[in-house]
PDB file of N, CA and C in Angstrom:
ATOM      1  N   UNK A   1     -32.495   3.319 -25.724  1.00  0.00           N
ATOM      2  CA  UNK A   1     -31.905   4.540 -25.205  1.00  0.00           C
ATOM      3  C   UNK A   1     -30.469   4.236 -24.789  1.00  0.00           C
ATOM      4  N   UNK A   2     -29.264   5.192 -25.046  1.00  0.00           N
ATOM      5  CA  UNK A   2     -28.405   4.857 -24.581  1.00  0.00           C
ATOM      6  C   UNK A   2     -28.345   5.453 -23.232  1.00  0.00           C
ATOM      7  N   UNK A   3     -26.597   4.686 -22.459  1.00  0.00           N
ATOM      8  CA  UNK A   3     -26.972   4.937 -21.402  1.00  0.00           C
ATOM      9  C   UNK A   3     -25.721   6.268 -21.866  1.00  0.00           C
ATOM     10  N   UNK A   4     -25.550   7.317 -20.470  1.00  0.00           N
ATOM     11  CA  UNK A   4     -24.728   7.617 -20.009  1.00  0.00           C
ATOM     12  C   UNK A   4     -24.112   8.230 -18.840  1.00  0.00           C
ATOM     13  N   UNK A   5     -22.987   8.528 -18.220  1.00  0.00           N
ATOM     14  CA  UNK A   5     -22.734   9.083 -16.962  1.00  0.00           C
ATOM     15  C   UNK A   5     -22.584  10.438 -16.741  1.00  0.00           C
ATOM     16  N   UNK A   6     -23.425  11.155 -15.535  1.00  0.00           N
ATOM     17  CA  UNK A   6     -23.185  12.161 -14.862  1.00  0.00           C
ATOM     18  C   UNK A   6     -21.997  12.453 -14.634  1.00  0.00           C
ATOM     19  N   UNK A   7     -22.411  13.501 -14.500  1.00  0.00           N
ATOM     20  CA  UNK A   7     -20.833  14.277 -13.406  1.00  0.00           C
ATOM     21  C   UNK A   7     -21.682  14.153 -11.963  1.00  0.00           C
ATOM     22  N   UNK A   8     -21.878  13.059 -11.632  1.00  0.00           N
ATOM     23  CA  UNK A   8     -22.048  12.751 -10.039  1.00  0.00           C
ATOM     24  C   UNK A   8     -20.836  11.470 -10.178  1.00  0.00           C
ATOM     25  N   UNK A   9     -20.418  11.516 -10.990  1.00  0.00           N
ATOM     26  CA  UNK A   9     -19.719  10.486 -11.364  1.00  0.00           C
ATOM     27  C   UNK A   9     -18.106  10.142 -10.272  1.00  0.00           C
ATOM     28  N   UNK A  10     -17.763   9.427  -9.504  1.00  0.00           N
ATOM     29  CA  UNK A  10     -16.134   9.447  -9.013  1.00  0.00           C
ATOM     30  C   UNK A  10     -15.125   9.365  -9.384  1.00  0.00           C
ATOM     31  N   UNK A  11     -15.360   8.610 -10.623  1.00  0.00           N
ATOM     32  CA  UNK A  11     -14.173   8.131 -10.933  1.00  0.00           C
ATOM     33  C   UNK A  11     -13.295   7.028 -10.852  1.00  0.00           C
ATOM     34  N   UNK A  12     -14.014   6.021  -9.958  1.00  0.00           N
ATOM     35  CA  UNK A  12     -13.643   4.805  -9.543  1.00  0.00           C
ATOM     36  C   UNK A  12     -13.569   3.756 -10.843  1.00  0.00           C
ATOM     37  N   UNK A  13     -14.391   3.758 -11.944  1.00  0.00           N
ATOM     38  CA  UNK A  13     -13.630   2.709 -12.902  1.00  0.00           C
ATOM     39  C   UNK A  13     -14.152   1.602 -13.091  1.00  0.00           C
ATOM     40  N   UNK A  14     -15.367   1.210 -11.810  1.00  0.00           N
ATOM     41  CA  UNK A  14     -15.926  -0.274 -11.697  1.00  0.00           C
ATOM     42  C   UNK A  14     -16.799  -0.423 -13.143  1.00  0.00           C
ATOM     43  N   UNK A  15     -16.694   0.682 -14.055  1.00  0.00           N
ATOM     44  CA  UNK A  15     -18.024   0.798 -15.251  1.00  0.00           C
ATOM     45  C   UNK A  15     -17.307  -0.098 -16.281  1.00  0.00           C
ATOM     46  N   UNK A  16     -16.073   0.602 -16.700  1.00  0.00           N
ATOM     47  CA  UNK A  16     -15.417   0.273 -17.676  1.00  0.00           C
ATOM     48  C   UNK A  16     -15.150  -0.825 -18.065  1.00  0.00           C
ATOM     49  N   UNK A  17     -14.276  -1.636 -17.399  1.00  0.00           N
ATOM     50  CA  UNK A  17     -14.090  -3.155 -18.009  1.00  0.00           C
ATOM     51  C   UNK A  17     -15.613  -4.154 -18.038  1.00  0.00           C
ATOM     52  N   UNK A  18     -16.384  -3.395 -17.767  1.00  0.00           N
ATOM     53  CA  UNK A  18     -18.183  -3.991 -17.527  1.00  0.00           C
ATOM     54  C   UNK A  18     -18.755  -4.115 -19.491  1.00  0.00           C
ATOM     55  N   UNK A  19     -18.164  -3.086 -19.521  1.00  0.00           N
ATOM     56  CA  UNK A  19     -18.662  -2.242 -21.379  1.00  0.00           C
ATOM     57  C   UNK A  19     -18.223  -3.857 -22.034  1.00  0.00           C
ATOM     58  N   UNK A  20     -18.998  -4.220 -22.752  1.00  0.00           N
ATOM     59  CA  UNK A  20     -18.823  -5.700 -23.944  1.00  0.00           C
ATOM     60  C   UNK A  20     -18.619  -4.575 -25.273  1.00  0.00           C
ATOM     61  N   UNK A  21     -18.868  -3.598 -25.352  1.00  0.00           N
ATOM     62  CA  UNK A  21     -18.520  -2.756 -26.522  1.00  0.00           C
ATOM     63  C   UNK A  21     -17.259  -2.021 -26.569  1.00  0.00           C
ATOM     64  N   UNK A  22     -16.842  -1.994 -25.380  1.00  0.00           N
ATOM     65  CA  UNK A  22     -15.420  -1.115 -25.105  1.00  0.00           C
ATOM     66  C   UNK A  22     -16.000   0.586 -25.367  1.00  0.00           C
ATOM     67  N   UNK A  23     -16.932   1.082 -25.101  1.00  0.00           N
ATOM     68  CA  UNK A  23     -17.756   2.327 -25.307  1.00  0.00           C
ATOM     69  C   UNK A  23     -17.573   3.156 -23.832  1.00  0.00           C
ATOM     70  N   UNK A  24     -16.723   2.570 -23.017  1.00  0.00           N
ATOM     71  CA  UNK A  24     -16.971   3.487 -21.538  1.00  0.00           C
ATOM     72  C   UNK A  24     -15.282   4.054 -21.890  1.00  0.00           C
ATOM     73  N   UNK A  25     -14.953   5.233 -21.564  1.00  0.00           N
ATOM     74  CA  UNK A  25     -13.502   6.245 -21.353  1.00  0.00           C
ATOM     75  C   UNK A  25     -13.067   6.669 -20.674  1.00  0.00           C
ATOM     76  N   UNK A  26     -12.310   6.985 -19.614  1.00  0.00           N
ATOM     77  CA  UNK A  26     -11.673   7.700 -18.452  1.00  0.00           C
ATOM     78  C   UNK A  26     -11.761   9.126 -19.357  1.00  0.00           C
ATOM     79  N   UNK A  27     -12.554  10.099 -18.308  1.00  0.00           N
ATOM     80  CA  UNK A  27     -12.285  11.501 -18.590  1.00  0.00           C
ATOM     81  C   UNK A  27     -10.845  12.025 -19.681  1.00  0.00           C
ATOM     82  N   UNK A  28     -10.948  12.837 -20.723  1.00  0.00           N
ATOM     83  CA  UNK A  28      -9.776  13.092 -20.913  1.00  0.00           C
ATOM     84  C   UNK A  28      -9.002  12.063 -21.812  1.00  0.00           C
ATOM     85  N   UNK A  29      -9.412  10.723 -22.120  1.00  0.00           N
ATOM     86  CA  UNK A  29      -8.741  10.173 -22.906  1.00  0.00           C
ATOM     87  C   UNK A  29      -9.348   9.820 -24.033  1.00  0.00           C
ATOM     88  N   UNK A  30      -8.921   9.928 -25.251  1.00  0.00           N
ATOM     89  CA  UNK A  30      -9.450   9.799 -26.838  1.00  0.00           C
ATOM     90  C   UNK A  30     -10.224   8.381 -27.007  1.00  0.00           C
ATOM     91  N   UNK A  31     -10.939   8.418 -28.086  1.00  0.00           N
ATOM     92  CA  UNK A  31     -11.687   7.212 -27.969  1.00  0.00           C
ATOM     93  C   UNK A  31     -11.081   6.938 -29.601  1.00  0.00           C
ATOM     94  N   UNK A  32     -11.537   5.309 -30.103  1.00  0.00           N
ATOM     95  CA  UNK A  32     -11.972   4.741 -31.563  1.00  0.00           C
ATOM     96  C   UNK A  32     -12.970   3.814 -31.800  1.00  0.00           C
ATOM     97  N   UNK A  33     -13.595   4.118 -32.344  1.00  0.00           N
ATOM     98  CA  UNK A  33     -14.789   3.505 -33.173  1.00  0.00           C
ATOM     99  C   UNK A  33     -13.707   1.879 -32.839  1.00  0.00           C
ATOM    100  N   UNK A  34     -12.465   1.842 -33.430  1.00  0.00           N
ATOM    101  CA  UNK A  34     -12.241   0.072 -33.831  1.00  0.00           C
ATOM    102  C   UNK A  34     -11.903  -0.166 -32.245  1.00  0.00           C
ATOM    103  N   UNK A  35     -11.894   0.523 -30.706  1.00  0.00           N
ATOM    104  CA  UNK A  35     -11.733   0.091 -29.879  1.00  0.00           C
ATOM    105  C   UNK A  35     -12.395  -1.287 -29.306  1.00  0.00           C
ATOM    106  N   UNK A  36     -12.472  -2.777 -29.019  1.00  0.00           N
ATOM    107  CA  UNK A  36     -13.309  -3.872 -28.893  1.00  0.00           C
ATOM    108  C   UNK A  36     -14.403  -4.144 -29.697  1.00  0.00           C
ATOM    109  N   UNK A  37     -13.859  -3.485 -31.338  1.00  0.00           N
ATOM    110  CA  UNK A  37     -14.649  -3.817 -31.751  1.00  0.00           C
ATOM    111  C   UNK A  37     -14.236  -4.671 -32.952  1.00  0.00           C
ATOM    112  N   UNK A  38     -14.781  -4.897 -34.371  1.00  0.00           N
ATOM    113  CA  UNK A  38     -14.794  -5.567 -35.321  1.00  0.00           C
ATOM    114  C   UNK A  38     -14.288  -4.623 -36.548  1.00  0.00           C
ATOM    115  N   UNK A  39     -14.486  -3.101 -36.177  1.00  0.00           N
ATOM    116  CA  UNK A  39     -14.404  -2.144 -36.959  1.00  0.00           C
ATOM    117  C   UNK A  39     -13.326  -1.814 -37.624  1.00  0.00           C
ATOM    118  N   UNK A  40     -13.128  -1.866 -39.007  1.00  0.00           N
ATOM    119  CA  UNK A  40     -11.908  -1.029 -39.111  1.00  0.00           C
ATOM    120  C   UNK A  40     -12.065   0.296 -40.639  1.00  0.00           C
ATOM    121  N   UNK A  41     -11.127   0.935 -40.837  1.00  0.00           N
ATOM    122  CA  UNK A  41     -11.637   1.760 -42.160  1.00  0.00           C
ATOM    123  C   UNK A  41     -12.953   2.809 -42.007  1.00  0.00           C
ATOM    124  N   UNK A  42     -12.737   3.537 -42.772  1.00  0.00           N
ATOM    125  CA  UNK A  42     -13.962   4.577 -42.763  1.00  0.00           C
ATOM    126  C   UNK A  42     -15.409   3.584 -42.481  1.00  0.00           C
ATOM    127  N   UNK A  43     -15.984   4.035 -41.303  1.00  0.00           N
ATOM    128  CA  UNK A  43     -17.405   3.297 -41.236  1.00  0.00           C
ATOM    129  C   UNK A  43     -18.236   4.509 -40.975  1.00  0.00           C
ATOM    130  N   UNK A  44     -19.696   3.896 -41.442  1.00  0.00           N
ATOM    131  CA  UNK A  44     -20.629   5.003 -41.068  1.00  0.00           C
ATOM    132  C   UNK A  44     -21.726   4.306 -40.404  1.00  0.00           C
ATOM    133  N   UNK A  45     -21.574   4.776 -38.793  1.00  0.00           N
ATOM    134  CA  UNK A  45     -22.588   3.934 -37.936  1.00  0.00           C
ATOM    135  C   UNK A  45     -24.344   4.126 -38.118  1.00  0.00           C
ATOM    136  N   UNK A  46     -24.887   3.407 -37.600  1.00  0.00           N
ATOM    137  CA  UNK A  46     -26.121   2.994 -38.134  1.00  0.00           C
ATOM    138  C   UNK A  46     -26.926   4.457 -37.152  1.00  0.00           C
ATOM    139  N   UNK A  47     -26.134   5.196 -36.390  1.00  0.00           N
ATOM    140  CA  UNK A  47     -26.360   6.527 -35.682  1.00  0.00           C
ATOM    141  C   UNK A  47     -26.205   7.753 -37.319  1.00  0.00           C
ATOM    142  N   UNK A  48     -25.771   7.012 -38.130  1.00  0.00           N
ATOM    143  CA  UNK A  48     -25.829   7.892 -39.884  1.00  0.00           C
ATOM    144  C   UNK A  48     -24.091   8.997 -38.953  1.00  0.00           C
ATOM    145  N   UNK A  49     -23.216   8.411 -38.580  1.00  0.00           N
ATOM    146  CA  UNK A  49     -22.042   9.030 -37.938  1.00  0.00           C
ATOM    147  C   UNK A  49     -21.006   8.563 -38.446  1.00  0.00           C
ATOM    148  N   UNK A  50     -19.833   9.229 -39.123  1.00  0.00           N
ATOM    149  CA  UNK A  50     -18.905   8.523 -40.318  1.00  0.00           C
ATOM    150  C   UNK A  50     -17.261   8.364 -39.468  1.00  0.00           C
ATOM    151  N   UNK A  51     -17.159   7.926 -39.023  1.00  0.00           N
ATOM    152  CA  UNK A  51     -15.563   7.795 -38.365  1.00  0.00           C
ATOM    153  C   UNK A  51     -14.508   7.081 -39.056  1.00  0.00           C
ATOM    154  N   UNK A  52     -13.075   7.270 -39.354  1.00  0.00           N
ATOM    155  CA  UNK A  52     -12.244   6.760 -39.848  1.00  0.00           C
ATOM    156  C   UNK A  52     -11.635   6.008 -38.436  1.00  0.00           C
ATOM    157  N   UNK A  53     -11.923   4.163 -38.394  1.00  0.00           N
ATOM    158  CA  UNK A  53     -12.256   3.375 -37.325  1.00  0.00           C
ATOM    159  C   UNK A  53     -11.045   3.574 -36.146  1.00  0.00           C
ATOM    160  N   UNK A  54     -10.028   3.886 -36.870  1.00  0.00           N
ATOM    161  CA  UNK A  54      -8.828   3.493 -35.698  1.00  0.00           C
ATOM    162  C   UNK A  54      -8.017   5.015 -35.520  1.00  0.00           C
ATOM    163  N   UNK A  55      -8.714   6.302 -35.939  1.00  0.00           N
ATOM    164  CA  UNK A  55      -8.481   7.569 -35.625  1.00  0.00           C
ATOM    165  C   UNK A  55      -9.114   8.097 -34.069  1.00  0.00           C
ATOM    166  N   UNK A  56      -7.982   8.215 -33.807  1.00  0.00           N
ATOM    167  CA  UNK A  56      -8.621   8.977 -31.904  1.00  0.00           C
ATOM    168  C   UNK A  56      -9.916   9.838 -32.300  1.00  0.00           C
ATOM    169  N   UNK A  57     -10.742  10.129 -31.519  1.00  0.00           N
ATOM    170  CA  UNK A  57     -11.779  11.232 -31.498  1.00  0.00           C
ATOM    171  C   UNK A  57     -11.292  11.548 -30.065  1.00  0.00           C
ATOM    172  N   UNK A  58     -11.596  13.291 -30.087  1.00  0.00           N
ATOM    173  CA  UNK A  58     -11.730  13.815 -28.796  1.00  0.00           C
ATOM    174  C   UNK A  58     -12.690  13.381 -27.728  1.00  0.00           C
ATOM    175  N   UNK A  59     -11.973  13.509 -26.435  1.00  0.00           N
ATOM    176  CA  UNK A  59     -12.513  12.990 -25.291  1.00  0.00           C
ATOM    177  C   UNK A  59     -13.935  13.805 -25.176  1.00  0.00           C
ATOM    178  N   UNK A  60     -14.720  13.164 -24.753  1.00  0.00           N
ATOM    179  CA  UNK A  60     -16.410  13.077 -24.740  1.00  0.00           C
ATOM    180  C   UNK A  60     -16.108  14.596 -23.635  1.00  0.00           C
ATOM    181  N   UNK A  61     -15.976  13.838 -22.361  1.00  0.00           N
ATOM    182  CA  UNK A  61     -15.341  14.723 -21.191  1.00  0.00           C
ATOM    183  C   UNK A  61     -14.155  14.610 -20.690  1.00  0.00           C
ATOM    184  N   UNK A  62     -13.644  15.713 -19.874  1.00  0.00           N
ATOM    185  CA  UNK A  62     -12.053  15.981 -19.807  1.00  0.00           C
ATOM    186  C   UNK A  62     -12.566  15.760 -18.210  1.00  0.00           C
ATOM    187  N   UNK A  63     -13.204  15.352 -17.283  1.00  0.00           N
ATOM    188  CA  UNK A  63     -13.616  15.746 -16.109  1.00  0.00           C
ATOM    189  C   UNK A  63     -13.805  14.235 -15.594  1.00  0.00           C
ATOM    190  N   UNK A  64     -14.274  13.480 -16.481  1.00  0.00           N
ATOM    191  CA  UNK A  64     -15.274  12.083 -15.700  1.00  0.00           C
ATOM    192  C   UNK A  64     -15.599  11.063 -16.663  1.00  0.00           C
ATOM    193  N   UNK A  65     -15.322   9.893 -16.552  1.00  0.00           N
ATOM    194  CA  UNK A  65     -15.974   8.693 -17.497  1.00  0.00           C
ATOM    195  C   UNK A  65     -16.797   8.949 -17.994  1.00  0.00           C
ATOM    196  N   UNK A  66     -16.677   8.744 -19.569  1.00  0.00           N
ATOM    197  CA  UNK A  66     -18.018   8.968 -20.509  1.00  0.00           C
ATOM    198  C   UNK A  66     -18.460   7.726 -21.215  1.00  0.00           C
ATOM    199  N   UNK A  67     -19.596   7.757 -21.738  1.00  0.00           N
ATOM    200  CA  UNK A  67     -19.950   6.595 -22.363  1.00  0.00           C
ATOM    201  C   UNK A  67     -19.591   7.019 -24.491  1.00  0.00           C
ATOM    202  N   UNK A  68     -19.722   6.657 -25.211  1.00  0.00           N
ATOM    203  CA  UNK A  68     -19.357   6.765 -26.295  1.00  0.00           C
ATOM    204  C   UNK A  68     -21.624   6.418 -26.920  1.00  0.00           C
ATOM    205  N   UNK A  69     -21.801   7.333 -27.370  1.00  0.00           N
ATOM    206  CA  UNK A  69     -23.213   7.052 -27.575  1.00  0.00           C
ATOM    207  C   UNK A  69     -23.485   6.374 -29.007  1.00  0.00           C
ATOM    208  N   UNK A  70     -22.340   6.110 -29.835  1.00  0.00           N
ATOM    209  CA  UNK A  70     -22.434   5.489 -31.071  1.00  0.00           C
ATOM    210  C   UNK A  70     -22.133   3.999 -30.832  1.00  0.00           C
ATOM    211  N   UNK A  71     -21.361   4.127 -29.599  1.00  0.00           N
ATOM    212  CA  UNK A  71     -20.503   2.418 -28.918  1.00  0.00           C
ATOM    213  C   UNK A  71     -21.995   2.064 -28.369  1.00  0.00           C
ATOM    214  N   UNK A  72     -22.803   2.822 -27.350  1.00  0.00           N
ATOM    215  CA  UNK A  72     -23.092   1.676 -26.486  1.00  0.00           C
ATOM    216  C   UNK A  72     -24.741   1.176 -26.921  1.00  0.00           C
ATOM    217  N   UNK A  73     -24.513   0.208 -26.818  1.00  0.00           N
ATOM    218  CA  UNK A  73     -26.094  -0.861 -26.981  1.00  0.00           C
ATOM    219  C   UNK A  73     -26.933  -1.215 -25.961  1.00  0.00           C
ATOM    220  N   UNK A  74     -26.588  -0.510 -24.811  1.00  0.00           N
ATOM    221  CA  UNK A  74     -26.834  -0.994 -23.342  1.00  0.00           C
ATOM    222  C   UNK A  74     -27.090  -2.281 -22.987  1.00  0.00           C
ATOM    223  N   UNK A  75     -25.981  -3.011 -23.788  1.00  0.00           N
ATOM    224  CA  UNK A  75     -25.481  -4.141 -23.543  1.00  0.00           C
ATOM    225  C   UNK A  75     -26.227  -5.455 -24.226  1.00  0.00           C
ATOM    226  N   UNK A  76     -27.237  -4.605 -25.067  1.00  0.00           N
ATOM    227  CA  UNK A  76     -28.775  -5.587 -25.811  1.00  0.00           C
ATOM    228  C   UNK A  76     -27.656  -6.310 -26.338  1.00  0.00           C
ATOM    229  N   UNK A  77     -28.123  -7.542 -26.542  1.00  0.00           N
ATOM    230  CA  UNK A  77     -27.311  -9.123 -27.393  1.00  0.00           C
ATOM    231  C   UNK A  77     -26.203  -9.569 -26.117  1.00  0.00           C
ATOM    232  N   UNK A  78     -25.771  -8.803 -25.444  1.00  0.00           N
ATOM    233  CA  UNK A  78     -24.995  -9.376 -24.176  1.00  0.00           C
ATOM    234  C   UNK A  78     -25.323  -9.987 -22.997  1.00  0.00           C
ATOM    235  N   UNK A  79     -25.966  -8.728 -22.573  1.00  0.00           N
ATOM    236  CA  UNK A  79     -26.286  -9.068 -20.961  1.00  0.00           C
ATOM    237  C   UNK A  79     -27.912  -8.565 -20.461  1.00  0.00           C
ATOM    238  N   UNK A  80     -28.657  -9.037 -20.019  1.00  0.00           N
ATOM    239  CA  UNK A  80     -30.064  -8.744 -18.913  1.00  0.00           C
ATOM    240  C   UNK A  80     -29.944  -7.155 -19.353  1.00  0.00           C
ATOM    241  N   UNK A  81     -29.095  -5.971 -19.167  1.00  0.00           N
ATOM    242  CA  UNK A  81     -29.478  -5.398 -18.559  1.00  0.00           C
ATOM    243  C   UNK A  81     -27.971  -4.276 -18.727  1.00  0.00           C
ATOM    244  N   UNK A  82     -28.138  -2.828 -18.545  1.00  0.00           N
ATOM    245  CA  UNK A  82     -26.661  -2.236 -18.951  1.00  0.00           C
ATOM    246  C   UNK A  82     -25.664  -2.829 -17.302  1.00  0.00           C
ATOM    247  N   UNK A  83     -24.891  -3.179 -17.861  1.00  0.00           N
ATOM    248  CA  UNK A  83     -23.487  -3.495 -16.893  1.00  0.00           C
ATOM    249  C   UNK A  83     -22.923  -2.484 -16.125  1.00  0.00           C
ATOM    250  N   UNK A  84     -23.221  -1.228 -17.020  1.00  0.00           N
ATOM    251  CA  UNK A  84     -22.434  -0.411 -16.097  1.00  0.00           C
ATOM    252  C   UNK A  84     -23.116   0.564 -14.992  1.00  0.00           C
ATOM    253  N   UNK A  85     -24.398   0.458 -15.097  1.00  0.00           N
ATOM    254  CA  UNK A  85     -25.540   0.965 -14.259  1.00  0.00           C
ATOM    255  C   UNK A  85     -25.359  -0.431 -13.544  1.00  0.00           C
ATOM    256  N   UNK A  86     -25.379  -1.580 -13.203  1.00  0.00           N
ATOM    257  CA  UNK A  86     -25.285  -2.744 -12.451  1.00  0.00           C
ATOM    258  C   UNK A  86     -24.493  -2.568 -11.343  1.00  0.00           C
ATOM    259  N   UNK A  87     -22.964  -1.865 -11.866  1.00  0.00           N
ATOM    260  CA  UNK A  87     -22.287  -2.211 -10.865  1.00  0.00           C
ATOM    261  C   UNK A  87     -21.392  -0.378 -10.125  1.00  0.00           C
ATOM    262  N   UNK A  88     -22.202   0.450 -10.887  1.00  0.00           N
ATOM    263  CA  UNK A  88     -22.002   1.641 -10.547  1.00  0.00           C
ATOM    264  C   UNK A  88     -22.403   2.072  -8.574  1.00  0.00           C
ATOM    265  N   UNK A  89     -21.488   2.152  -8.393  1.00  0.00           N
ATOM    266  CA  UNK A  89     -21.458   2.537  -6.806  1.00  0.00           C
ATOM    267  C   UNK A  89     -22.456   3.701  -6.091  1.00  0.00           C
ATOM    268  N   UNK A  90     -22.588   4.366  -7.189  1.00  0.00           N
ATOM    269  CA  UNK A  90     -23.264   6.158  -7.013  1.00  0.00           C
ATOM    270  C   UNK A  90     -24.283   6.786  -8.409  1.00  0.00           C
ATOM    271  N   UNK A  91     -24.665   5.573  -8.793  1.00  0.00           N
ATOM    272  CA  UNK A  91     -25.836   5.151  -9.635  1.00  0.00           C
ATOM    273  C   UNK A  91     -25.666   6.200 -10.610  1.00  0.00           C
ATOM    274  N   UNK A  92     -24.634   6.707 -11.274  1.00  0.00           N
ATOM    275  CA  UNK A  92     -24.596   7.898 -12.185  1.00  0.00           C
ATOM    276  C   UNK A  92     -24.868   7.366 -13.742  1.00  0.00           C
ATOM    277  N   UNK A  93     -24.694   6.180 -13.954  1.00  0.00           N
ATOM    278  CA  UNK A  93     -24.874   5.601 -15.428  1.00  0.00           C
ATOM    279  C   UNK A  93     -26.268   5.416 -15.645  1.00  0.00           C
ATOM    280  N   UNK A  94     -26.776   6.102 -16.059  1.00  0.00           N
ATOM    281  CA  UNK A  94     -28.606   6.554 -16.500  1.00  0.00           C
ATOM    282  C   UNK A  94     -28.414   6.217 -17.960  1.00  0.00           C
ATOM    283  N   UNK A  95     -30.340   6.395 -18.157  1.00  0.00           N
ATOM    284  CA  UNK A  95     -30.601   6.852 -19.630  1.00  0.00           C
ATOM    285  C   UNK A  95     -30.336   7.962 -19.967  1.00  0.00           C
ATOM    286  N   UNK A  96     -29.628   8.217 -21.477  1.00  0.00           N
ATOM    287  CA  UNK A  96     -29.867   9.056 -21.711  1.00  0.00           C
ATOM    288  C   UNK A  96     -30.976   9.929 -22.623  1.00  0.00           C
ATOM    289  N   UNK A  97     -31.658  10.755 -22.187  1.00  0.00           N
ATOM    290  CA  UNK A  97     -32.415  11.234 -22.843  1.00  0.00           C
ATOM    291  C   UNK A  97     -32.789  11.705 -23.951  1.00  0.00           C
ATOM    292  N   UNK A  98     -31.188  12.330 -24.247  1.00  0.00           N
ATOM    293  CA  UNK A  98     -31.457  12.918 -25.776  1.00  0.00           C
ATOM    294  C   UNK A  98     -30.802  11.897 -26.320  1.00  0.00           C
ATOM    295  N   UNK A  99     -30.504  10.376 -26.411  1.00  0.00           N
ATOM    296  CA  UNK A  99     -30.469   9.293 -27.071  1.00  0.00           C
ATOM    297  C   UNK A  99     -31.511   7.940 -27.145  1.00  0.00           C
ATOM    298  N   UNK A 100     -32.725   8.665 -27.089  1.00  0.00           N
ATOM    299  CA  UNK A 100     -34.026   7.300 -26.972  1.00  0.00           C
ATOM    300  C   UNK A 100     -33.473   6.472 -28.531  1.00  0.00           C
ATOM    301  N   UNK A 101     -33.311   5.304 -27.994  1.00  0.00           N
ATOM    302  CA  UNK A 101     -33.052   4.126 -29.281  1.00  0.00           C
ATOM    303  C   UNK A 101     -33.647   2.979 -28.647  1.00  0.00           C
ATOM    304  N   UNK A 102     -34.606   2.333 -29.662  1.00  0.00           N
ATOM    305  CA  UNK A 102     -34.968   0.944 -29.904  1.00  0.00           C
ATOM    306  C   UNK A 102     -34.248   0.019 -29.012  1.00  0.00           C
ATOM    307  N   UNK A 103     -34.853  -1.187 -28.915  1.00  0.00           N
ATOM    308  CA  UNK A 103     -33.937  -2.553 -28.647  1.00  0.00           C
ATOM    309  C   UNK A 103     -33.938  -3.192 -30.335  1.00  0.00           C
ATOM    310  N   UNK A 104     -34.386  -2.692 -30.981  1.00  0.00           N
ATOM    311  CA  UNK A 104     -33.878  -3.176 -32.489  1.00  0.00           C
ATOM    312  C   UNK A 104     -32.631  -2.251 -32.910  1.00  0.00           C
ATOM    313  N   UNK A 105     -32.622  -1.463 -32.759  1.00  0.00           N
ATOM    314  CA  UNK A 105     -31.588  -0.240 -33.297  1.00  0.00           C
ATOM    315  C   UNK A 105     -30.359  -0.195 -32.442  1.00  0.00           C
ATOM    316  N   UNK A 106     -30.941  -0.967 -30.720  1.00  0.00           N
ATOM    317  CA  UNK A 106     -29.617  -1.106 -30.508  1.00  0.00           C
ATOM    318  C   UNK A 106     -28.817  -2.767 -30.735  1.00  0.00           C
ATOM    319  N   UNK A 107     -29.638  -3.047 -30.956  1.00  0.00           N
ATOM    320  CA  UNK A 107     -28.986  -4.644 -31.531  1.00  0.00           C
ATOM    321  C   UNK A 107     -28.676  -4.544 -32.661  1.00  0.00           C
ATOM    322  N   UNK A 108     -28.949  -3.526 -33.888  1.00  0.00           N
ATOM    323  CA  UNK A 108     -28.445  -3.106 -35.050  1.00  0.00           C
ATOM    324  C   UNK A 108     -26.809  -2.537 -34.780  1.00  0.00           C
ATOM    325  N   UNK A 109     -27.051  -2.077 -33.816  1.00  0.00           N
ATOM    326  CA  UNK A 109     -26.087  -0.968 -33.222  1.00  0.00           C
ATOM    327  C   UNK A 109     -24.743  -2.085 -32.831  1.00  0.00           C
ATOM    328  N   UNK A 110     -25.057  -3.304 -32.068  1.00  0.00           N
ATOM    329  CA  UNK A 110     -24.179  -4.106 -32.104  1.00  0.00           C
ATOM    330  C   UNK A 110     -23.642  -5.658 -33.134  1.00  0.00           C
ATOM    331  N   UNK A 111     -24.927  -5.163 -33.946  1.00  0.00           N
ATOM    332  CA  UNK A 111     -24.208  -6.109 -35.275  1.00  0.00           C
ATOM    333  C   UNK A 111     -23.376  -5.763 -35.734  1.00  0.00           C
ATOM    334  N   UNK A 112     -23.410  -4.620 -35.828  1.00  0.00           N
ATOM    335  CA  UNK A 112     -22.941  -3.328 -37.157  1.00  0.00           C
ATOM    336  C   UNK A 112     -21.081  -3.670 -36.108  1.00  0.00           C
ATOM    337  N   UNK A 113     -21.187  -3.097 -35.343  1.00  0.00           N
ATOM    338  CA  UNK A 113     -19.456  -3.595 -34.104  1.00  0.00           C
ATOM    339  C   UNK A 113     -18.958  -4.999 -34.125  1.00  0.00           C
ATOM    340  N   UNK A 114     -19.565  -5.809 -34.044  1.00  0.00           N
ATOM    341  CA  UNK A 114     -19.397  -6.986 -34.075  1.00  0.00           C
ATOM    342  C   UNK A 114     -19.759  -8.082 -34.995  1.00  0.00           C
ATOM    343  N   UNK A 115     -19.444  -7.703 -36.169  1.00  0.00           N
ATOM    344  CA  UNK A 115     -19.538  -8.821 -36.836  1.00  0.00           C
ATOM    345  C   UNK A 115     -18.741  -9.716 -37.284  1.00  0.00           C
TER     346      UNK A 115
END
C-alpha cells in the first residue's frame, strides 16, 4: 500500500528529505518521475502510468506535502518501515487506501527507479 499525507498535514518538511525515492513534494510544486531516481525518457511505471521522465507533472496538492503514488515504495528495499510516517510530528503520513500494493509490487516499484 502506498503511503500518503492528509491535510492534517503542517507543513513542517521533516517527511521529505526522509523519501529514498525523492516521491514526497511541498504543496504546489511540480514533480518528475527522473526526480532521485534512475529514470530518464518516456517510461511506463509498473503502476501501467506513462511519463516523459524529466517533464514537470502538476502538483498532486497546491495546499500541503504530497506523496507521488507511482514514486513511493514505502521505503520496501530501504528501510524497516515508511520514513516518513517515522518521523512525522502529527502522524498524517498513512496508508493509502485506494493504493493497496504488495511488498512484491512495491519492490518492483523500486527496481523499476533504481536500477
Amino acid at each position: 500500500m502506498a503511503i500518503m499525507i492528509t491535510e492534517e498535514c503542517i507543513n513542517c518538511g521533516a517527511c521529505e528529505p526522509e523519501c529514498p525515492n525523492n516521491a514526497i513534494y511541498e504543496g504546489g510544486v511540480e514533480w518528475r518521475m527522473s526526480d532521485g531516481t534512475a529514470l530518464s525518457g518516456s517510461v511506463t511505471t509498473p503502476m501501467k502510468n506513462t511519463y516523459e521522465a524529466d517533464n514537470e507533472q502538476d502538483a498532486v496538492s497546491m495546499d500541503f506535502f504530497y506523496i507521488v503514488t507511482d514514486k513511493c515504495t514505502e521505503c520496501k528495499g530501504f528501510h524497516d518501515e515508511p520514513q516518513c510516517a517515522a518521523v512525522c510530528p502529527v502522524d498524517c503520513c498513512v496508508d493509502d487506501p485506494e493504493n493497496e500494493e504488495t511488498e512484491a509490487f512495491l519492490l518492483e516499484k523500486k527496481d523499476f527507479m533504481h536500477v
